[in-house]
Protein backbone atom coordinates (compact mmCIF):
# COMPACT_ATOMS: atom_id res chain seq x y z
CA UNK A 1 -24.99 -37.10 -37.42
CA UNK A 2 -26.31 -36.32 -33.99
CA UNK A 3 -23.15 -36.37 -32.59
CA UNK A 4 -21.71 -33.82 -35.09
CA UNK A 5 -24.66 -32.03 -34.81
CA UNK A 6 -24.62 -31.69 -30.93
CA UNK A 7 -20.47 -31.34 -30.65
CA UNK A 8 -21.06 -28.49 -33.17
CA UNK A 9 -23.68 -27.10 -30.97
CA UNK A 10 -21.01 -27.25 -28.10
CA UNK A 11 -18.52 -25.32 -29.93
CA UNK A 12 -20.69 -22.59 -30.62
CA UNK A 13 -21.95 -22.32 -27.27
CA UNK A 14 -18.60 -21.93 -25.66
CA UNK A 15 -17.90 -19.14 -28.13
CA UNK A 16 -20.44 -17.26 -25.95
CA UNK A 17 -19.02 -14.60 -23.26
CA UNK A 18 -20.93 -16.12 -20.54
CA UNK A 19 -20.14 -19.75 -21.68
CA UNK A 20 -16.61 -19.77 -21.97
CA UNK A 21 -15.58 -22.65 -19.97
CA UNK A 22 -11.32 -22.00 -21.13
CA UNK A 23 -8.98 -20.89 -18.87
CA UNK A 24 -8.38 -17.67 -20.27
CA UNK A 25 -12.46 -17.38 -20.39
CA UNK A 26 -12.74 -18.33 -16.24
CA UNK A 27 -10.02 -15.43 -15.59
CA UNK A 28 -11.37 -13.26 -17.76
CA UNK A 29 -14.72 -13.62 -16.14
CA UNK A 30 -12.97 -13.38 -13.16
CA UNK A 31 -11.38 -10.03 -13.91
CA UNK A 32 -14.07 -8.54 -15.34
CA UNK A 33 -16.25 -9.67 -11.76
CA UNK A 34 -13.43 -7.96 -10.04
CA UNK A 35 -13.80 -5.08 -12.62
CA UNK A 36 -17.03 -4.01 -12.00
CA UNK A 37 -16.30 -3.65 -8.07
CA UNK A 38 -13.56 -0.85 -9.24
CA UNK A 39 -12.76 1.21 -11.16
CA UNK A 40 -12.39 0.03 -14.60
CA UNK A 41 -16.17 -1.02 -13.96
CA UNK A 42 -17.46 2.61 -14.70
CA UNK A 43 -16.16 1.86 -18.08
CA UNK A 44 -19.29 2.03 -20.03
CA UNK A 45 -20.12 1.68 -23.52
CA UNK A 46 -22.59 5.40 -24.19
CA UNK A 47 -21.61 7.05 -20.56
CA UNK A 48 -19.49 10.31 -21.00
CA UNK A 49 -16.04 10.53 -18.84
CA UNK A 50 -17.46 13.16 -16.60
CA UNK A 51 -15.69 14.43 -13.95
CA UNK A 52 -17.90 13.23 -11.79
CA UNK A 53 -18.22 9.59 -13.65
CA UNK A 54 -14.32 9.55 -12.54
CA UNK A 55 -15.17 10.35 -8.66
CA UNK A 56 -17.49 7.81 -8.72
CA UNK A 57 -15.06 5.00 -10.48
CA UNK A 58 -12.89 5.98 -7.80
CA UNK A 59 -15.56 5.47 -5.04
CA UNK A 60 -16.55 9.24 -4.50
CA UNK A 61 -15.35 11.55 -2.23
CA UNK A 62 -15.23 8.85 0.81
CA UNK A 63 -13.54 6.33 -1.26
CA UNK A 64 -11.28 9.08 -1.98
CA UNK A 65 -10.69 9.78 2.07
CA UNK A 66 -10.43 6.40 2.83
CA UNK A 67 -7.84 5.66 0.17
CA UNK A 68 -5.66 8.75 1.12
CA UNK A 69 -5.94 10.03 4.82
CA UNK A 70 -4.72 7.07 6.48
CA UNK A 71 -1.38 7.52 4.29
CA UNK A 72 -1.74 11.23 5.07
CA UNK A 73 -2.14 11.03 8.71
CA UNK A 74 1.41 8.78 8.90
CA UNK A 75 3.25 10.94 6.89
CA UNK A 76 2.47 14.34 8.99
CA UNK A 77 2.65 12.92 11.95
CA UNK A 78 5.79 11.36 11.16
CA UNK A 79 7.50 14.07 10.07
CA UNK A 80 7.18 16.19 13.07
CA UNK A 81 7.47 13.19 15.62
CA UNK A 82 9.84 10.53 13.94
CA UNK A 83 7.69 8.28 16.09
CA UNK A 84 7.29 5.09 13.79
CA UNK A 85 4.56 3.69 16.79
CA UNK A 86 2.44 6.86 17.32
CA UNK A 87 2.67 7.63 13.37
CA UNK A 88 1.21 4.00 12.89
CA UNK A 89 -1.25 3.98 15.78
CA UNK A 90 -2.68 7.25 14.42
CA UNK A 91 -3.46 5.76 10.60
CA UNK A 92 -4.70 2.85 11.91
CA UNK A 93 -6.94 5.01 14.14
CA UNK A 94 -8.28 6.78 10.89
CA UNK A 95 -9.34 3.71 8.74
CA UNK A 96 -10.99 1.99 11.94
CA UNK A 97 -12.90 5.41 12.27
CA UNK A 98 -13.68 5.48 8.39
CA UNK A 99 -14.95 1.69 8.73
CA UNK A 100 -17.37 2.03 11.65
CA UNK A 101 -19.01 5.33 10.04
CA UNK A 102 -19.71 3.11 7.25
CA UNK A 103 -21.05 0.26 9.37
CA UNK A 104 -23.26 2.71 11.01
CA UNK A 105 -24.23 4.33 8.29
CA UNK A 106 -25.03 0.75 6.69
CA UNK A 107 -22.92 1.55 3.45
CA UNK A 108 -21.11 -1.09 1.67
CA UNK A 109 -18.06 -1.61 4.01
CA UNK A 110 -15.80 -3.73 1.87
CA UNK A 111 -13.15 -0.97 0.54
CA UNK A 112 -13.43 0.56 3.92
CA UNK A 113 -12.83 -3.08 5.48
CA UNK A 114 -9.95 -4.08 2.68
CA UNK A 115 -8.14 -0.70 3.69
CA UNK A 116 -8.68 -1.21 7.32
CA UNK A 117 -6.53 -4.81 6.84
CA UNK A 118 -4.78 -3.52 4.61
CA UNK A 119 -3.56 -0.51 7.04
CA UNK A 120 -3.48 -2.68 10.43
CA UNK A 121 -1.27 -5.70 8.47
CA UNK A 122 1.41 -2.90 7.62
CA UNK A 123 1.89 -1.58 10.79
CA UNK A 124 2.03 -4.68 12.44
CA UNK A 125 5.02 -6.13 10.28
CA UNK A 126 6.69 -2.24 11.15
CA UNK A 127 6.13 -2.72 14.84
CA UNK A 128 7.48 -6.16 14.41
CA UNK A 129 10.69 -5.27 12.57
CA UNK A 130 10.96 -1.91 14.36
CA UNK A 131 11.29 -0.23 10.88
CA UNK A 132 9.15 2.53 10.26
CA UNK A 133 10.23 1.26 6.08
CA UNK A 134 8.45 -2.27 6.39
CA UNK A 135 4.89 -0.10 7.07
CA UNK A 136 5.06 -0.08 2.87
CA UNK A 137 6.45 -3.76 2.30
CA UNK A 138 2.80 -5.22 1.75
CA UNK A 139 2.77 -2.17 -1.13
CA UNK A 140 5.90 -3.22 -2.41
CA UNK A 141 4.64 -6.62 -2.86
CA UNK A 142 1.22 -5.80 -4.46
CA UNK A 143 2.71 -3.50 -6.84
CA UNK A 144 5.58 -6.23 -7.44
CA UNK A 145 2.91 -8.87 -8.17
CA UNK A 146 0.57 -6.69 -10.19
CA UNK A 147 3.65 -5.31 -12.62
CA UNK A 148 5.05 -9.35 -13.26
CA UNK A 149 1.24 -10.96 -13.83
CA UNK A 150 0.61 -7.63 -16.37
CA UNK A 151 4.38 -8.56 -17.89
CA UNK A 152 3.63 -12.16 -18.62
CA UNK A 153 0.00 -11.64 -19.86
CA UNK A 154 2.01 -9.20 -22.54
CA UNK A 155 4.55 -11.89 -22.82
CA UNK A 156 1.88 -14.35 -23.55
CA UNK A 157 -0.53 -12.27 -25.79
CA UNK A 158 -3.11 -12.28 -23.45
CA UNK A 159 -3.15 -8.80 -21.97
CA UNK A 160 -4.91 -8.53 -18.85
CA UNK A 161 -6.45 -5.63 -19.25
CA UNK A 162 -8.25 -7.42 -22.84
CA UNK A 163 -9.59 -9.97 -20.64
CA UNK A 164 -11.32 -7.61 -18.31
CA UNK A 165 -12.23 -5.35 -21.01
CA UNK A 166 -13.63 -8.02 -22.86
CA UNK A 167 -15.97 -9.27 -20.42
CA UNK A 168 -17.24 -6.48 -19.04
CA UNK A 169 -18.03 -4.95 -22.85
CA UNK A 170 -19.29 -8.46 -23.26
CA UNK A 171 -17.14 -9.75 -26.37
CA UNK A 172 -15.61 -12.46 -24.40
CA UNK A 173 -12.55 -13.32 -25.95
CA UNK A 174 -13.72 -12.03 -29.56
CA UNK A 175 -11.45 -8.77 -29.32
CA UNK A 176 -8.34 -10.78 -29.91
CA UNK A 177 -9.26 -11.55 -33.60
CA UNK A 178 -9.95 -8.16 -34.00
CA UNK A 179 -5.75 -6.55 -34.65
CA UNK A 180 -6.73 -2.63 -33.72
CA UNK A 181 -8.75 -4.08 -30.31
CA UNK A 182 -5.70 -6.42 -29.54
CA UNK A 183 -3.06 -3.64 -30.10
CA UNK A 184 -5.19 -1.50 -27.88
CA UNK A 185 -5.65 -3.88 -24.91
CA UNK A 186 -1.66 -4.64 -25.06
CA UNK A 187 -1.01 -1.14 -25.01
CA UNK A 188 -3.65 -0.71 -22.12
CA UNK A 189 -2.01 -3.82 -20.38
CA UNK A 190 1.42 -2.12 -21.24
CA UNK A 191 0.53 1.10 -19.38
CA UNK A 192 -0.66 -0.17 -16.33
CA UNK A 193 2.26 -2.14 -15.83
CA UNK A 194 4.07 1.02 -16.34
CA UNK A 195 2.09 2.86 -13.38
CA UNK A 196 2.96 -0.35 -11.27
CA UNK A 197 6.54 -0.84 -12.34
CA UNK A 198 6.67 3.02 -11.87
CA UNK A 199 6.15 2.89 -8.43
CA UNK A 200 8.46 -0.04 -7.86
CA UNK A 201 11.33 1.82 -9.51
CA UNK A 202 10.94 4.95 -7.29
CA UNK A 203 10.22 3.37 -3.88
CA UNK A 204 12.11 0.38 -3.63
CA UNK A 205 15.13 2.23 -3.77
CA UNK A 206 13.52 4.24 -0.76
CA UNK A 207 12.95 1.03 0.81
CA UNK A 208 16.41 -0.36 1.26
CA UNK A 209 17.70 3.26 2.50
CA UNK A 210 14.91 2.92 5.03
CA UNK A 211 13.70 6.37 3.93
CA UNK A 212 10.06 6.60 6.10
CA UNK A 213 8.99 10.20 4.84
CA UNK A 214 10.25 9.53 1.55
CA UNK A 215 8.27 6.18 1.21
CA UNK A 216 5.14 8.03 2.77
CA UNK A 217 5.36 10.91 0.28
CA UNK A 218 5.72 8.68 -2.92
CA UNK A 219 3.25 6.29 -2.34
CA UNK A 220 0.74 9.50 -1.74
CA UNK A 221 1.68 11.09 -5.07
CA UNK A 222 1.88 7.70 -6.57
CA UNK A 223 -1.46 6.25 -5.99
CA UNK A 224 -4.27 8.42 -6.91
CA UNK A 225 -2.41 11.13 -8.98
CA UNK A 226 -1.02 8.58 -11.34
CA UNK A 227 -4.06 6.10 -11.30
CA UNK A 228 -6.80 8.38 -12.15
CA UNK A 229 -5.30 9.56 -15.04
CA UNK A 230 -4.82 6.22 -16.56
CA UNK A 231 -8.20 5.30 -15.45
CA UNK A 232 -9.69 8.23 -17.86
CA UNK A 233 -7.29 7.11 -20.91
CA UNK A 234 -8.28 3.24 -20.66
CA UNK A 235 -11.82 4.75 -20.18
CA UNK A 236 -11.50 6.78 -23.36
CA UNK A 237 -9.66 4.03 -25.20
CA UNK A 238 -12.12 1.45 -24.78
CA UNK A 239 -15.40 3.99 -25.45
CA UNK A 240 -13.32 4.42 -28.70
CA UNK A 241 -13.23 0.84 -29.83
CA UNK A 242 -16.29 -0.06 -28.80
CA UNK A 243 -18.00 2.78 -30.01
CA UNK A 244 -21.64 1.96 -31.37
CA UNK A 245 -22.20 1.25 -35.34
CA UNK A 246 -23.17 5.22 -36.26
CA UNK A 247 -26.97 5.29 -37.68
CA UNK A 248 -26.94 4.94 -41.81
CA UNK A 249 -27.70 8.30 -43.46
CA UNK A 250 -30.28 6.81 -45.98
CA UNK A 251 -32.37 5.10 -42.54
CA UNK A 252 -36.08 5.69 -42.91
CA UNK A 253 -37.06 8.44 -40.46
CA UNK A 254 -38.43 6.10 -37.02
CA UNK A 255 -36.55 3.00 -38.01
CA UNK A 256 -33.44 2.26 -35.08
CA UNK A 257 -30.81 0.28 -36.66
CA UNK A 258 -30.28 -3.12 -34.49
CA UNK A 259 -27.08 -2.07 -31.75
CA UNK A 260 -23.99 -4.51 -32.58
């Protein structure tokens, strides 16, 4: 009896968000850890999509900068130079100048430092090849992975975007039980693989012609214009389906209903 006791008290614990010791539990945990440091972490059960709640899921104004000028820098420079070196030298220059503001203004350094890498990796493998083209390879490859782990998540019924969503809202793996939160999260899933696949479809093809301003210009009209858009609508989808139980008309005047 104590065993069935206790193996029952087991199996209700690891129905718990925090206590979910399954695979699909550890990554979601995972995402939703990796969530909270972007922007799908602004995605907050009773905070209004504000304009402003955007800029800061997107890491303000500076995260903003950092995210765009280095790509912007490349792309002017090269097209009034065609110099593949200088044009790489010079957005290098601007995320190692973005990263030491923040290091001496003692600000969280870690997109700064991700974008610095990030930056510096590409234009090594360019200098390396001698094609100004293989400065976006390492973009290439991030969208390629994103778009195929999204795919098979779909594939699988566990949408990727559910599993973040479902930690950080703290219903663990509940929502997939629920049909109208499942067929959101696969249709959130399914639209983020279309920004990613998106990309793949325009600038690969860009790629292989070893089109450098074309590359530049896609990837800047590709990254923030399309992502935060689909930031608000996953934003707005999952404020909708989590939306808290509305207060009961016939409530005695003081009493506050218990939150679900």
């Amino acid at each position: 009896m104590t065993n069935a006791n206790s193996r029952n008290d087991d199996e209700s614990s690891s129905t718990e968000p925090g206590a979910d010791q399954s695979v699909p539990g550890a990554l979601g945990q995972g995402l939703a850890a990796a969530a909270k440091r972007s922007g799908l972490g602004q995605v907050a059960e009773g905070q209004a999509p504000t304009g402003a709640a955007l800029l800061k899921a997107m890491g303000g104004i500076r995260g903003l900068a950092e995210t765009i000028l280095p790509g912007l820098v490349f792309l002017v420079i090269y097209t009034f130079t065609f110099n593949v070196p200088l044009s790489l030298a010079a957005s290098v220059a601007v995320a190692v100048v973005f990263t030491v503001i923040r290091i001496i203004g003692r600000t969280p350094v870690t997109q700064a430092v991700a974008g610095l890498i990030g930056v510096a990796a590409s234009a090594v493998l360019a200098l390396i090849s001698g094609r100004g083209s293989d400065n976006f390879v390492l973009g290439l490859l991030t969208n390629a992975g994103y778009a195929l782990a999204l795919l098979v998540s779909l594939f699988v019924r566990w949408p990727l975007i559910g599993l973040a969503v479902g930690y950080l809202m703290g219903d663990g793996l509940a929502w997939r039980t629920n049909k109208a939160k499942f067929r959101a999260m696969q249709l959130l899933t399914l639209c983020w693989f279309g920004m990613f696949a998106a990309r793949l479809i325009v600038q690969l093809p860009l790629y292989l012609a070893d089109n450098v301003s074309g590359l530049a210009l896609t990837k800047l009209l590709m990254g923030i214009p399309l992502y935060a858009p689909l930031l608000l609508v996953s934003w707005l989808v999952v404020r909708a389906i989590y939306r808290p139980a509305a207060v009961p008309t016939d409530a005695p005047a003081g009493d506050t209903p218990p939150q679900s």
